[in-house]
C-alpha atoms as a PDB file:
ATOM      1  CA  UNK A   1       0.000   0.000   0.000  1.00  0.00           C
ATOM      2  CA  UNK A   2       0.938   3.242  -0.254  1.00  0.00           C
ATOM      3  CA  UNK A   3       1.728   5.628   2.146  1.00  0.00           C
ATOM      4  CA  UNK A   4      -1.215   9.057   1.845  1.00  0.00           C
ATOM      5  CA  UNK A   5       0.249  12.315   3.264  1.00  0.00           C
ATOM      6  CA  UNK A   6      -0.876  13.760   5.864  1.00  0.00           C
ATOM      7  CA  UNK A   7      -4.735  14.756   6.034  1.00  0.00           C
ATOM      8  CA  UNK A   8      -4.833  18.505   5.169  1.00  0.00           C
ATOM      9  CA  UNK A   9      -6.807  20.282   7.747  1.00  0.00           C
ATOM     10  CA  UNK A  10      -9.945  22.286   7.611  1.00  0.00           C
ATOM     11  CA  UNK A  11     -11.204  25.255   9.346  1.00  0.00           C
ATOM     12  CA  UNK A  12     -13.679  24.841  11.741  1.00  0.00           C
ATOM     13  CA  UNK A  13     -17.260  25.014  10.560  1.00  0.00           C
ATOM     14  CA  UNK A  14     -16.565  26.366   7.236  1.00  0.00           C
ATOM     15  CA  UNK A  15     -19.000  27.112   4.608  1.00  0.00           C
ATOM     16  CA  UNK A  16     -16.800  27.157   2.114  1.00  0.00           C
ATOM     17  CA  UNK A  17     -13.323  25.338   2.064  1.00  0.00           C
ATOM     18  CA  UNK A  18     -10.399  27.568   2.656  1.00  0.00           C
ATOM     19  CA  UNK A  19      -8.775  29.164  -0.384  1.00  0.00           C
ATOM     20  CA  UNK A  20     -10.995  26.615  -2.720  1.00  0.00           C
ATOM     21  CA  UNK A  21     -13.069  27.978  -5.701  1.00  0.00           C
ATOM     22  CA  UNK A  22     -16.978  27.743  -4.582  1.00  0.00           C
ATOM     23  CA  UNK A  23     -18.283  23.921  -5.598  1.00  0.00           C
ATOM     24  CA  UNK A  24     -14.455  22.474  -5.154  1.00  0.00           C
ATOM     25  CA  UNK A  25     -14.703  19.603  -3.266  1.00  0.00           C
ATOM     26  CA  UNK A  26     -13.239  19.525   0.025  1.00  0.00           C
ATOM     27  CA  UNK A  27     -10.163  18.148   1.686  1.00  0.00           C
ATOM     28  CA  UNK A  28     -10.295  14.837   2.928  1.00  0.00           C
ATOM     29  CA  UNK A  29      -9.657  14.473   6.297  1.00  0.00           C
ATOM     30  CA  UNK A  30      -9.253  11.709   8.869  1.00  0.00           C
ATOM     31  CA  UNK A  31     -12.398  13.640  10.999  1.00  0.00           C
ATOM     32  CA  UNK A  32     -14.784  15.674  10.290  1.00  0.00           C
ATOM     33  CA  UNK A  33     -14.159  19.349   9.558  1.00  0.00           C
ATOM     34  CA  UNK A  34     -17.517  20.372  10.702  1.00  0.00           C
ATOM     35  CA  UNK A  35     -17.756  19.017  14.824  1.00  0.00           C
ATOM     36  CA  UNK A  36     -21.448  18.526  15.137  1.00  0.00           C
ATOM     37  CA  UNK A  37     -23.029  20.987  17.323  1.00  0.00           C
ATOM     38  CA  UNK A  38     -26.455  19.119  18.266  1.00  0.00           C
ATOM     39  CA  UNK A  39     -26.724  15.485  18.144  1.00  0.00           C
ATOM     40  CA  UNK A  40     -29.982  14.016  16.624  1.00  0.00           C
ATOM     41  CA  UNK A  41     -29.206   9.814  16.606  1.00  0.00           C
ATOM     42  CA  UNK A  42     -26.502   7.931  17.720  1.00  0.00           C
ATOM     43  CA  UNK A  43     -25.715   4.628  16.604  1.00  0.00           C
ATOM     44  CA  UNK A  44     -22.542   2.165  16.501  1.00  0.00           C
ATOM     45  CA  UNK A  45     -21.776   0.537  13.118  1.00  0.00           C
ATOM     46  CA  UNK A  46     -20.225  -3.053  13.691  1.00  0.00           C
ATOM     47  CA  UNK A  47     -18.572  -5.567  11.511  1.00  0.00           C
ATOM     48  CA  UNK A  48     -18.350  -2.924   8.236  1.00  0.00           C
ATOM     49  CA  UNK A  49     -17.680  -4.633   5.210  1.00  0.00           C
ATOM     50  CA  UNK A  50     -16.676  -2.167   1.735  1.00  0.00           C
ATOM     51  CA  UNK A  51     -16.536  -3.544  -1.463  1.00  0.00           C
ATOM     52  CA  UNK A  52     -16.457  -0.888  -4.162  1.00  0.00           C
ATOM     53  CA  UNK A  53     -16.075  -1.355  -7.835  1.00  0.00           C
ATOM     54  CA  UNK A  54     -15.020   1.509 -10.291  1.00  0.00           C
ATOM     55  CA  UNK A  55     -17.753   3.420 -12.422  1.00  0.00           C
ATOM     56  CA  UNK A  56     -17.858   5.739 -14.562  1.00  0.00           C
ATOM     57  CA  UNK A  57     -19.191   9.253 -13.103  1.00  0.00           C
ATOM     58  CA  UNK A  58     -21.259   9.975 -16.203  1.00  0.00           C
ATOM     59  CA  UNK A  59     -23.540   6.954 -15.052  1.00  0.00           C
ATOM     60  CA  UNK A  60     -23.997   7.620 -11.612  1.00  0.00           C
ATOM     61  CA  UNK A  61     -24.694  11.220 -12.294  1.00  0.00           C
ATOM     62  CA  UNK A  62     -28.602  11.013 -13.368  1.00  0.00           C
ATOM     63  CA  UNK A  63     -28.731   9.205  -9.826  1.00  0.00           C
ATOM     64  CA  UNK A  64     -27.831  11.823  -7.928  1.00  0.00           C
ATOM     65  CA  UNK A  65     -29.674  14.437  -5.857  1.00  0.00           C
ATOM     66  CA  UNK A  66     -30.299  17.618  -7.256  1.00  0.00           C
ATOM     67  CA  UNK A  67     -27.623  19.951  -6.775  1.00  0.00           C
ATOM     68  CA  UNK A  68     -25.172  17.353  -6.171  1.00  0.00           C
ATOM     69  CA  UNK A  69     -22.529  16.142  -8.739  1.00  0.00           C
ATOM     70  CA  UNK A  70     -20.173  12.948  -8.282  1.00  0.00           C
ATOM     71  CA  UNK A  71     -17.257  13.006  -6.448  1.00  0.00           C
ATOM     72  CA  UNK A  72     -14.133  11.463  -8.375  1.00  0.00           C
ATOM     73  CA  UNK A  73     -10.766   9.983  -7.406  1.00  0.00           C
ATOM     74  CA  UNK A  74      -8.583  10.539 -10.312  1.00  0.00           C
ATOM     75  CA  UNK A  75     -11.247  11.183 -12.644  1.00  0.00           C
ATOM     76  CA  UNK A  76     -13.552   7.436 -11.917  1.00  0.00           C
ATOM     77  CA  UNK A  77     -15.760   7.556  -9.251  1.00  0.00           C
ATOM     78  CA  UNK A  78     -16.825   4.464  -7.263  1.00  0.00           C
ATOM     79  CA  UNK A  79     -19.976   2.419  -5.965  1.00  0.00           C
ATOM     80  CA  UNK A  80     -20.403   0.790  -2.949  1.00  0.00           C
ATOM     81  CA  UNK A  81     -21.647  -2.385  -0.875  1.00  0.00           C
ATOM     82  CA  UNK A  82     -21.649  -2.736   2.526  1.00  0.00           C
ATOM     83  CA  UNK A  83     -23.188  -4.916   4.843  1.00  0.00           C
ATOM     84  CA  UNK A  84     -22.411  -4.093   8.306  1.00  0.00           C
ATOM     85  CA  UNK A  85     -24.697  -4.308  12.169  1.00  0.00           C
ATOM     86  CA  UNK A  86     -26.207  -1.798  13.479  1.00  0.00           C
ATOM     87  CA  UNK A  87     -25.744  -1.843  17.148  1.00  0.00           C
ATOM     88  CA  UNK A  88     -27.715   0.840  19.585  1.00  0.00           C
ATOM     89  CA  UNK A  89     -29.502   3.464  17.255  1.00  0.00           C
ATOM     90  CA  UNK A  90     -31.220   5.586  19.624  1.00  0.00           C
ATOM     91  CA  UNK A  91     -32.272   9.485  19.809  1.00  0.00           C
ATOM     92  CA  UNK A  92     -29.802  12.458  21.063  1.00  0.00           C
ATOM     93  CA  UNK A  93     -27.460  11.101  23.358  1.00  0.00           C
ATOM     94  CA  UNK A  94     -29.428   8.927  24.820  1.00  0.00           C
ATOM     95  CA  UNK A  95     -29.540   4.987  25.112  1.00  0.00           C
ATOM     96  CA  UNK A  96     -30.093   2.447  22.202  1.00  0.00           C
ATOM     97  CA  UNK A  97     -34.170   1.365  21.249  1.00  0.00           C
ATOM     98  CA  UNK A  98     -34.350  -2.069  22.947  1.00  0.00           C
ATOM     99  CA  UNK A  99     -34.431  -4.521  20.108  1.00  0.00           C
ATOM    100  CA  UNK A 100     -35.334  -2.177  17.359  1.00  0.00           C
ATOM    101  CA  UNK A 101     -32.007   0.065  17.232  1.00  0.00           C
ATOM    102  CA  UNK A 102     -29.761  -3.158  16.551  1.00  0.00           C
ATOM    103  CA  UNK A 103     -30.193  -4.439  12.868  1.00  0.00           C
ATOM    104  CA  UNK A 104     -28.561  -6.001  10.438  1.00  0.00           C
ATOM    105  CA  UNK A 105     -28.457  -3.211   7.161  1.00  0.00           C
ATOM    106  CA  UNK A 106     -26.781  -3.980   3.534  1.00  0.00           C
ATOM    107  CA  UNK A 107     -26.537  -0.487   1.696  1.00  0.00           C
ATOM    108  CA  UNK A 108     -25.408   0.278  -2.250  1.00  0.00           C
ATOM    109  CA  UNK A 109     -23.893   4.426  -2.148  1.00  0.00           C
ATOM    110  CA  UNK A 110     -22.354   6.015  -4.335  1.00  0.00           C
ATOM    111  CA  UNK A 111     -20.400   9.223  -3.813  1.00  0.00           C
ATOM    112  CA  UNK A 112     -21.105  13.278  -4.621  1.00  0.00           C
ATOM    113  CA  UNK A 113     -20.112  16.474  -4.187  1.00  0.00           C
ATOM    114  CA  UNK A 114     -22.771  19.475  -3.333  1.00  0.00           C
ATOM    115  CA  UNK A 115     -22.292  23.130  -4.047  1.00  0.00           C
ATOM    116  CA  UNK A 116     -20.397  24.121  -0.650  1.00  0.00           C
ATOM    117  CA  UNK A 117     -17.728  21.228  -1.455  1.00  0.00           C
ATOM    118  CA  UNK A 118     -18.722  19.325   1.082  1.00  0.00           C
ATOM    119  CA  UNK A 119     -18.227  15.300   0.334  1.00  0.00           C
ATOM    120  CA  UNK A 120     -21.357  12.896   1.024  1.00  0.00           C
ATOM    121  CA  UNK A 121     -22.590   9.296   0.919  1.00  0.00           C
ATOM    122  CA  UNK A 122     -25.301   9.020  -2.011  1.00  0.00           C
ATOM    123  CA  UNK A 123     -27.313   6.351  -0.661  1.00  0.00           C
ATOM    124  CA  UNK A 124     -29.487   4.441  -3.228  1.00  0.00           C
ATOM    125  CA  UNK A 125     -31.151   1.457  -1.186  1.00  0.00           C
ATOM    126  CA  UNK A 126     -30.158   0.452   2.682  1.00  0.00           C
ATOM    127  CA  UNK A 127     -31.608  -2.790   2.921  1.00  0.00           C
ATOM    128  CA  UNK A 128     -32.687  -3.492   6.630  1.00  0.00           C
ATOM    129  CA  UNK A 129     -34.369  -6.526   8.271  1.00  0.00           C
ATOM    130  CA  UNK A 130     -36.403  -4.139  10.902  1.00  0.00           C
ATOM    131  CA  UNK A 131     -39.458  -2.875   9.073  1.00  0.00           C
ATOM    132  CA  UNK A 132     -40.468  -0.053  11.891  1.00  0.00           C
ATOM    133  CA  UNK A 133     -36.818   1.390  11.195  1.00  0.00           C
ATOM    134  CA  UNK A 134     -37.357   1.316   7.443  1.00  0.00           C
ATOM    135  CA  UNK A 135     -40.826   2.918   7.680  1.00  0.00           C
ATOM    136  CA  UNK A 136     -39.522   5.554  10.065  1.00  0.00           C
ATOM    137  CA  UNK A 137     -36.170   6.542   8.207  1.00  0.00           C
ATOM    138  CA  UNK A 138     -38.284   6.584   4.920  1.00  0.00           C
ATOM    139  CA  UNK A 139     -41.139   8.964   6.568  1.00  0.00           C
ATOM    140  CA  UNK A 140     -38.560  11.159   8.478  1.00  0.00           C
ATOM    141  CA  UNK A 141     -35.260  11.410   6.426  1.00  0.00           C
ATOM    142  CA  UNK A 142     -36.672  10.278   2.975  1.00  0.00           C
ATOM    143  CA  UNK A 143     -34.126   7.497   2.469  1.00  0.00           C
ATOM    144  CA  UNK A 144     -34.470   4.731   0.392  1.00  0.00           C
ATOM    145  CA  UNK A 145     -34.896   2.253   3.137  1.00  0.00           C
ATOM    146  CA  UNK A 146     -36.241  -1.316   2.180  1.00  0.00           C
ATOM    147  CA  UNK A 147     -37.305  -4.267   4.221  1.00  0.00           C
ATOM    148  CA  UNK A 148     -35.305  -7.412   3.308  1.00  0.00           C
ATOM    149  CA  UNK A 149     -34.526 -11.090   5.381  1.00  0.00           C
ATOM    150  CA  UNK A 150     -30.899 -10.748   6.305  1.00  0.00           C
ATOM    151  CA  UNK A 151     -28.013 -13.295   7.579  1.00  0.00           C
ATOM    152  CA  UNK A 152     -25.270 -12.817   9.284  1.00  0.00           C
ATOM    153  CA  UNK A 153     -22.329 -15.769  10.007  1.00  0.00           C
ATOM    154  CA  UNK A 154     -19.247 -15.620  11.251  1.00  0.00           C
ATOM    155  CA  UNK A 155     -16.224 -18.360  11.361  1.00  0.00           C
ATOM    156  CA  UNK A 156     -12.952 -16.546  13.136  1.00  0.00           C
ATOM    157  CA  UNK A 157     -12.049 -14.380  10.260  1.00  0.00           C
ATOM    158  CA  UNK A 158     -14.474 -14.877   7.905  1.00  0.00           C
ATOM    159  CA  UNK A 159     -17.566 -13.174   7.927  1.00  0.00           C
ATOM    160  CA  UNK A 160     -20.822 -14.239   5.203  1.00  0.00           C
ATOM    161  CA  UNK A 161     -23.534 -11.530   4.938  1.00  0.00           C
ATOM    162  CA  UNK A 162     -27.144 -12.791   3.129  1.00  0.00           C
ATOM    163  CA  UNK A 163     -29.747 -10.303   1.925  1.00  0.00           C
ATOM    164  CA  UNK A 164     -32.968 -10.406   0.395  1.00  0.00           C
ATOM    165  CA  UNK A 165     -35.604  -7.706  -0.246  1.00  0.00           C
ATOM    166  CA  UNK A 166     -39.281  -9.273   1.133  1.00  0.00           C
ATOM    167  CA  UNK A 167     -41.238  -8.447  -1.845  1.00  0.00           C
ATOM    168  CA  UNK A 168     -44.996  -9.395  -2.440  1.00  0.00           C
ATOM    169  CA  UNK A 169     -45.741 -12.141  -4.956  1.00  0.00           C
ATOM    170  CA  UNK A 170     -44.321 -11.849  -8.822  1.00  0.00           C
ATOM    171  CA  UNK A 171     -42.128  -9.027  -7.829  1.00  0.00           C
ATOM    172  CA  UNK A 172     -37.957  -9.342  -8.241  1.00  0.00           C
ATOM    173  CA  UNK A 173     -36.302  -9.433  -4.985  1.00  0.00           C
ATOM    174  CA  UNK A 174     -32.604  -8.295  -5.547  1.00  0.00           C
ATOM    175  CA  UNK A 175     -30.333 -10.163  -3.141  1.00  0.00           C
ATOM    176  CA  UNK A 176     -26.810 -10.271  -1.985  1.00  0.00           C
ATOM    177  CA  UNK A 177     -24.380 -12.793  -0.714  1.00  0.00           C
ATOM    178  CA  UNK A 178     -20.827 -11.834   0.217  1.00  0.00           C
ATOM    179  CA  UNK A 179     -17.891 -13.418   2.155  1.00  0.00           C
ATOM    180  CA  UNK A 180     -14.883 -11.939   3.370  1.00  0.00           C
ATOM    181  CA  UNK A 181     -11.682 -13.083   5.216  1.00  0.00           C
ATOM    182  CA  UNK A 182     -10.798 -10.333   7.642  1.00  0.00           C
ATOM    183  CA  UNK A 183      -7.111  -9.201   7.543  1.00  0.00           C
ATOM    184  CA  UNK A 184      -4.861  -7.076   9.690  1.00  0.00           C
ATOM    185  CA  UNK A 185      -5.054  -3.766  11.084  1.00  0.00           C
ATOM    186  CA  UNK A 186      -3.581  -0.986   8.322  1.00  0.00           C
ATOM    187  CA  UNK A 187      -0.887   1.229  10.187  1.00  0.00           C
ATOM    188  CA  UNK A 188      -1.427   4.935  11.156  1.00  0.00           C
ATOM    189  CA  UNK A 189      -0.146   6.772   7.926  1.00  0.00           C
ATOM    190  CA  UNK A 190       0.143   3.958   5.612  1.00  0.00           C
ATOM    191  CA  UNK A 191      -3.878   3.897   4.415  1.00  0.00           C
ATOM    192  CA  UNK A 192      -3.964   3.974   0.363  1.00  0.00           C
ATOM    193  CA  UNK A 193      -5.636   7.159  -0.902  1.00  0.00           C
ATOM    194  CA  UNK A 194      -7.947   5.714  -2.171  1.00  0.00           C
ATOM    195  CA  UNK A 195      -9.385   4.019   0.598  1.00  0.00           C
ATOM    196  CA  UNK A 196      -9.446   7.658   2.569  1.00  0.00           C
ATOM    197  CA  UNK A 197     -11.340   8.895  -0.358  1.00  0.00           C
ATOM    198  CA  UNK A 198     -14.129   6.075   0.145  1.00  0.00           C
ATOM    199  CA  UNK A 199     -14.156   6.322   3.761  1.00  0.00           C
ATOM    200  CA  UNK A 200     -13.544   9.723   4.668  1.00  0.00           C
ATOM    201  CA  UNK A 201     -17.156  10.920   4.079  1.00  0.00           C
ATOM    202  CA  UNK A 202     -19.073  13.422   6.781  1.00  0.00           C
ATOM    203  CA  UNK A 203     -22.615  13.816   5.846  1.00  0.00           C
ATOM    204  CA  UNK A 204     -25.046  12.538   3.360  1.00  0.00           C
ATOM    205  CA  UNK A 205     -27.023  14.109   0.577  1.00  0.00           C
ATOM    206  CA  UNK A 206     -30.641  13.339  -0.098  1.00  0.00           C
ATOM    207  CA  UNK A 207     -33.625  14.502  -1.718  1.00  0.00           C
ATOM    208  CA  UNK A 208     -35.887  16.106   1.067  1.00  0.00           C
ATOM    209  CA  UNK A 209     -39.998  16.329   1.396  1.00  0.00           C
ATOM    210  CA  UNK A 210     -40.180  19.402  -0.994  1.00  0.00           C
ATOM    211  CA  UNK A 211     -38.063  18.081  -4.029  1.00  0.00           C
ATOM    212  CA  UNK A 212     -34.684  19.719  -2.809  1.00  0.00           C
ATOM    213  CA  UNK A 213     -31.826  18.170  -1.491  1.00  0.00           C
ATOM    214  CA  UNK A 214     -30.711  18.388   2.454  1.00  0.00           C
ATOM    215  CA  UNK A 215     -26.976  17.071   3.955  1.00  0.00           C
ATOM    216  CA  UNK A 216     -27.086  15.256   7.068  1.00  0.00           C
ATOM    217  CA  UNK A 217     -24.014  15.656   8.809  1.00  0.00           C
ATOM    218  CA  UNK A 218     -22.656  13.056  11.078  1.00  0.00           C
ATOM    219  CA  UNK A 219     -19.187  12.669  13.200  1.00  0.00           C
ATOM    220  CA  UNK A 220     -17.240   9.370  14.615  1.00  0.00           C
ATOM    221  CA  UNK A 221     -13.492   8.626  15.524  1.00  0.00           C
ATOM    222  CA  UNK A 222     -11.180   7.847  12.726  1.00  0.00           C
ATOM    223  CA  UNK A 223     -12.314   4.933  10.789  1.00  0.00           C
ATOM    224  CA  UNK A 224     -10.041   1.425  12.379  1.00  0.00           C
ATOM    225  CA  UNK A 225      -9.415   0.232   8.691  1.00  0.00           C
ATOM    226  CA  UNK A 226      -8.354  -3.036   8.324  1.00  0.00           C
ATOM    227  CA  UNK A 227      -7.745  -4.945   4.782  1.00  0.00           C
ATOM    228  CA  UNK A 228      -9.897  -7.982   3.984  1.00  0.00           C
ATOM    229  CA  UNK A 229     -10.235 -10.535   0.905  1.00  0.00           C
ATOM    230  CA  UNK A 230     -13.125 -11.768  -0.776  1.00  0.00           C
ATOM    231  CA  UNK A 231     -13.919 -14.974  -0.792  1.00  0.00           C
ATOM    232  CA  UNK A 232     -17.250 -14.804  -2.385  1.00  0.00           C
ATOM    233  CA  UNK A 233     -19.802 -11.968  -3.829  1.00  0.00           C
ATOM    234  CA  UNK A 234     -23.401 -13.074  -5.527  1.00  0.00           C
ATOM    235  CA  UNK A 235     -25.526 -10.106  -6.011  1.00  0.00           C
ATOM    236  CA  UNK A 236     -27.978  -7.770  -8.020  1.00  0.00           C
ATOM    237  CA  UNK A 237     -28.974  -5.074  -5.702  1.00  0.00           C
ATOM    238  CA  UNK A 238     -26.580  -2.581  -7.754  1.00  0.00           C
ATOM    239  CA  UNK A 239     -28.264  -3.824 -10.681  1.00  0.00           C
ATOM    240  CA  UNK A 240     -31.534  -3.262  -9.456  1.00  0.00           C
ATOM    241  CA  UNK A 241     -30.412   0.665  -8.426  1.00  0.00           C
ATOM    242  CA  UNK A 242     -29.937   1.184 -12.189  1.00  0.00           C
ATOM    243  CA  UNK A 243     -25.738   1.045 -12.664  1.00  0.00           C
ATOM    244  CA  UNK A 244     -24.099  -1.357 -14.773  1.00  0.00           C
ATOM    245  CA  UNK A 245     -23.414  -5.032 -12.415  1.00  0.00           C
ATOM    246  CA  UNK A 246     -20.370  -4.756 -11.230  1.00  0.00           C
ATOM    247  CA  UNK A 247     -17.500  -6.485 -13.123  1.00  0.00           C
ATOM    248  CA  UNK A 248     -14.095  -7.288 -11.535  1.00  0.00           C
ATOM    249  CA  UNK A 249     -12.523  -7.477  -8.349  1.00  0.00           C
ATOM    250  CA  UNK A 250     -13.654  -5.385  -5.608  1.00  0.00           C
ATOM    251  CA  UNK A 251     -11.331  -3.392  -3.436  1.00  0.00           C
ATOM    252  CA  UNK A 252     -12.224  -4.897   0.400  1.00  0.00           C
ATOM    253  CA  UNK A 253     -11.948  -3.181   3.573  1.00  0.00           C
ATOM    254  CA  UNK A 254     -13.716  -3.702   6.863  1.00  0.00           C
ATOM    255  CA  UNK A 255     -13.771  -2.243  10.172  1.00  0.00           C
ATOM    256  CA  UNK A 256     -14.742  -3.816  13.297  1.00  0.00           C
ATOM    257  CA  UNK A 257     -16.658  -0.797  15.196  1.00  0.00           C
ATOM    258  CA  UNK A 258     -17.124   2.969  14.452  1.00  0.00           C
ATOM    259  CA  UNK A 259     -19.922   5.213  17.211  1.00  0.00           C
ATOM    260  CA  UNK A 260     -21.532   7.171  15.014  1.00  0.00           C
ATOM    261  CA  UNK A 261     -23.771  10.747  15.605  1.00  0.00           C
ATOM    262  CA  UNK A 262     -25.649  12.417  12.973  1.00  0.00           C
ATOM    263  CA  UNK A 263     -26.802  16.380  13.807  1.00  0.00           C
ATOM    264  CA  UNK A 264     -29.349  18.093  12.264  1.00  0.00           C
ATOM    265  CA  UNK A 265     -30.226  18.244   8.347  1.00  0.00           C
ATOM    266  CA  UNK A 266     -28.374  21.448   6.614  1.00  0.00           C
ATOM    267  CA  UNK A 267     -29.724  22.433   3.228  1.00  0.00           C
ATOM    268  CA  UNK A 268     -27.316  23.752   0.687  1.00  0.00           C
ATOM    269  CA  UNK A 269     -27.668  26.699  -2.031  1.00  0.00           C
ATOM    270  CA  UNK A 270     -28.527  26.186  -5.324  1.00  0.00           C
ATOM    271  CA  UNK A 271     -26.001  25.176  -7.964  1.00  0.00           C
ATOM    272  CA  UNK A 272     -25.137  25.626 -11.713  1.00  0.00           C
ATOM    273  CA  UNK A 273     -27.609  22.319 -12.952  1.00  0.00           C
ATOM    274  CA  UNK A 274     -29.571  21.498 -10.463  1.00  0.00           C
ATOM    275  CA  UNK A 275     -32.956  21.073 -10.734  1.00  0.00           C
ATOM    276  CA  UNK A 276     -34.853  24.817 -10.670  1.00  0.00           C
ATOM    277  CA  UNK A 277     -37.708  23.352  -8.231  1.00  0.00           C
ATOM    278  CA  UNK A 278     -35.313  22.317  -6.196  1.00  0.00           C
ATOM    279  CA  UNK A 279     -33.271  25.418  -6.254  1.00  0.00           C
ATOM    280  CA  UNK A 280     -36.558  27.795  -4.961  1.00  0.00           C
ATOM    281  CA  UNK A 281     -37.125  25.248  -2.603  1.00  0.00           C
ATOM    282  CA  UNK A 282     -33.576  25.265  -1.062  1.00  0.00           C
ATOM    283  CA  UNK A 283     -33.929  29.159  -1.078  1.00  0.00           C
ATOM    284  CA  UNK A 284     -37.221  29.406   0.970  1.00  0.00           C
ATOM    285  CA  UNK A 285     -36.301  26.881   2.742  1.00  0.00           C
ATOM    286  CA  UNK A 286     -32.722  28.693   3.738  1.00  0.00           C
ATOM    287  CA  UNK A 287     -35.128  32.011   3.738  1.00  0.00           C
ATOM    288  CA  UNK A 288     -37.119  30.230   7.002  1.00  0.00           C
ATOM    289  CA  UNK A 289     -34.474  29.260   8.853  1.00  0.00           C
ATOM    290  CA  UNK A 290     -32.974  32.164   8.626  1.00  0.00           C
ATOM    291  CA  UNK A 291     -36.083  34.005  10.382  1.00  0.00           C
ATOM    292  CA  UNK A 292     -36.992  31.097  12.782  1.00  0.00           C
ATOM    293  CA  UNK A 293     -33.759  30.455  15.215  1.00  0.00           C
ATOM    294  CA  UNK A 294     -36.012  27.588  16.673  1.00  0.00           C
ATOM    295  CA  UNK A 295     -34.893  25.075  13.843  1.00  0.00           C
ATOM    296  CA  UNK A 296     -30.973  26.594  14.306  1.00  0.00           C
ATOM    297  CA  UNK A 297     -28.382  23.885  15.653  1.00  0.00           C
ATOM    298  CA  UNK A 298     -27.979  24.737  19.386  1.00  0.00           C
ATOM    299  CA  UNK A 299     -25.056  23.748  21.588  1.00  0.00           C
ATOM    300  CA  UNK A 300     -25.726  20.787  23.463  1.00  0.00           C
ATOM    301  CA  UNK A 301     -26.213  21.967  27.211  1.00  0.00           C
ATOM    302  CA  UNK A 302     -22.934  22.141  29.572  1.00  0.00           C
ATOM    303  CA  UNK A 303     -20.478  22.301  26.488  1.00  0.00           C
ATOM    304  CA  UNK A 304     -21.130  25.669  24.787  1.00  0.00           C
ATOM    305  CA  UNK A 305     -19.357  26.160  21.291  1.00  0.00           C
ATOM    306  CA  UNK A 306     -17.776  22.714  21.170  1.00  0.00           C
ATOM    307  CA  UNK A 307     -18.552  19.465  19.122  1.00  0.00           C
ATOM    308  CA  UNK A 308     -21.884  17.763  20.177  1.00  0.00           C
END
């Protein structure tokens, strides 16, 4: 592997990257740039599998958000699959739901860029085996949650995810089987660039209630990388997002635990492209929030001015 410089730093709660033209895409960096102020869920992500094949941005691009244009990594961009547990999603900073915050989830993303620079996750289907958390997420954040019968098995290092969407009769059910021998822990400073590039994402993009499209930020520690091998991968659900099926050898990572907090949805301005709905929605909406401070991010109580 090689060795990626050091992470280039970023100034505290910018709107718009230091020095960079407005729309360039920000820095990568090993944390997030933007320490959340308010925390809205908390959740632990456990057992995090990546396999990402190469695409070509021009194809991903009519997928995408309003607004929001694919991020690249020496001109290809990149889809993902990861299967992964989620372990005590809960509200604020309070404790895990009892049974219904710990779920196995299989997602396909994708990767783009919005008009502040700001890097997201591009979600196009999280399959999840809990159908009150796909209802809810669908109603309240608009992602594109599905209900699916999941399987998880693991064997010392190897680790065999099963998915299937529950659809009703006659209906295709895309489906997904991967296995993956764990490997060692990659050293501080030697993780490829690539690999930042895929996992060095703060916030997600997604088309809100009115058309437009909202980030959701969210913070953890730096990601505990290790490499991994594929043993076996059987699946359609990128097909069935509407990208080419993947061909070749995925690049494998996985990471054993990340705690995870998402703050409060922040809607970007309009862009050159995007949709022109979209673009008077994101203005009235910006308009309101401006007037009502209700809806502003607050401090969290006892530690004013510092991440939530």
């Amino acid at each position: 592997m090689s060795v990626v410089p050091e992470f280039v730093p970023v100034p505290a709660d910018p709107r718009v990257p230091a020095g960079a033209p407005r729309g360039a895409a920000e820095p990568l960096t090993a944390l997030s740039p933007r320490p959340l102020r308010r925390t809205v869920l908390s959740q632990a992500w456990l057992e995090v599998t990546f396999l990402h094949w190469p695409l070509d941005p021009a194809v991903v691009a009519p997928l995408l958000p309003p607004g929001i244009r694919p991020d690249v990594h020496e001109g290809v961009t990149w889809v993902g699959l990861v299967p992964f547990r989620m372990h005590g999603l809960g509200f604020g900073r309070g404790p895990g739901l009892p049974w219904l915050g710990d779920f196995l989830e299989t997602n396909v993303r994708v990767y783009g860029v919005d008009a502040l620079g700001r890097r997201g996750v591009v979600f196009l289907t999280l399959e999840c085996e809990r159908l009150v958390p796909v209802l809810g997420a669908r109603a309240a954040l608009r992602l594109p949650y599905r209900w699916a019968a999941m399987g998880r098995r693991r064997v010392g290092r190897e680790l065999t995810w099963t998915s299937r969407r529950i659809t009703p009769p006659g209906v295709p059910a895309p489906a997904g089987f991967v296995r993956v021998r764990v490997g060692e822990a990659i050293p501080d400073g030697e993780l490829d660039p690539l690999d930042a590039f895929l996992t060095a994402r703060w916030g997600l993009h997604t088309r809100w209630h009115d058309g437009s499209t909202v980030h959701l930020p969210n913070e953890h520690p730096t990601w505990p990388l290790h490499g991994a091998e594929l043993l076996d991968c059987r699946e359609d659900l990128i097909a069935a997002c509407g990208l080419p099926a993947p061909e070749g050898t995925p690049r494998v990572l996985f990471a054993p635990r990340v705690d995870v907090r998402f703050g409060l949805p922040d809607l970007p301005p309009p862009s050159a492209g995007a949709n022109p709905a979209g673009e008077h929605a994101n203005r009235s909406r910006t308009r309101r929030r401006a007037r009502n401070p209700v809806v502003r991010a607050r401090p969290e109580r006892g530690d004013p001015g510092q991440a939530g």
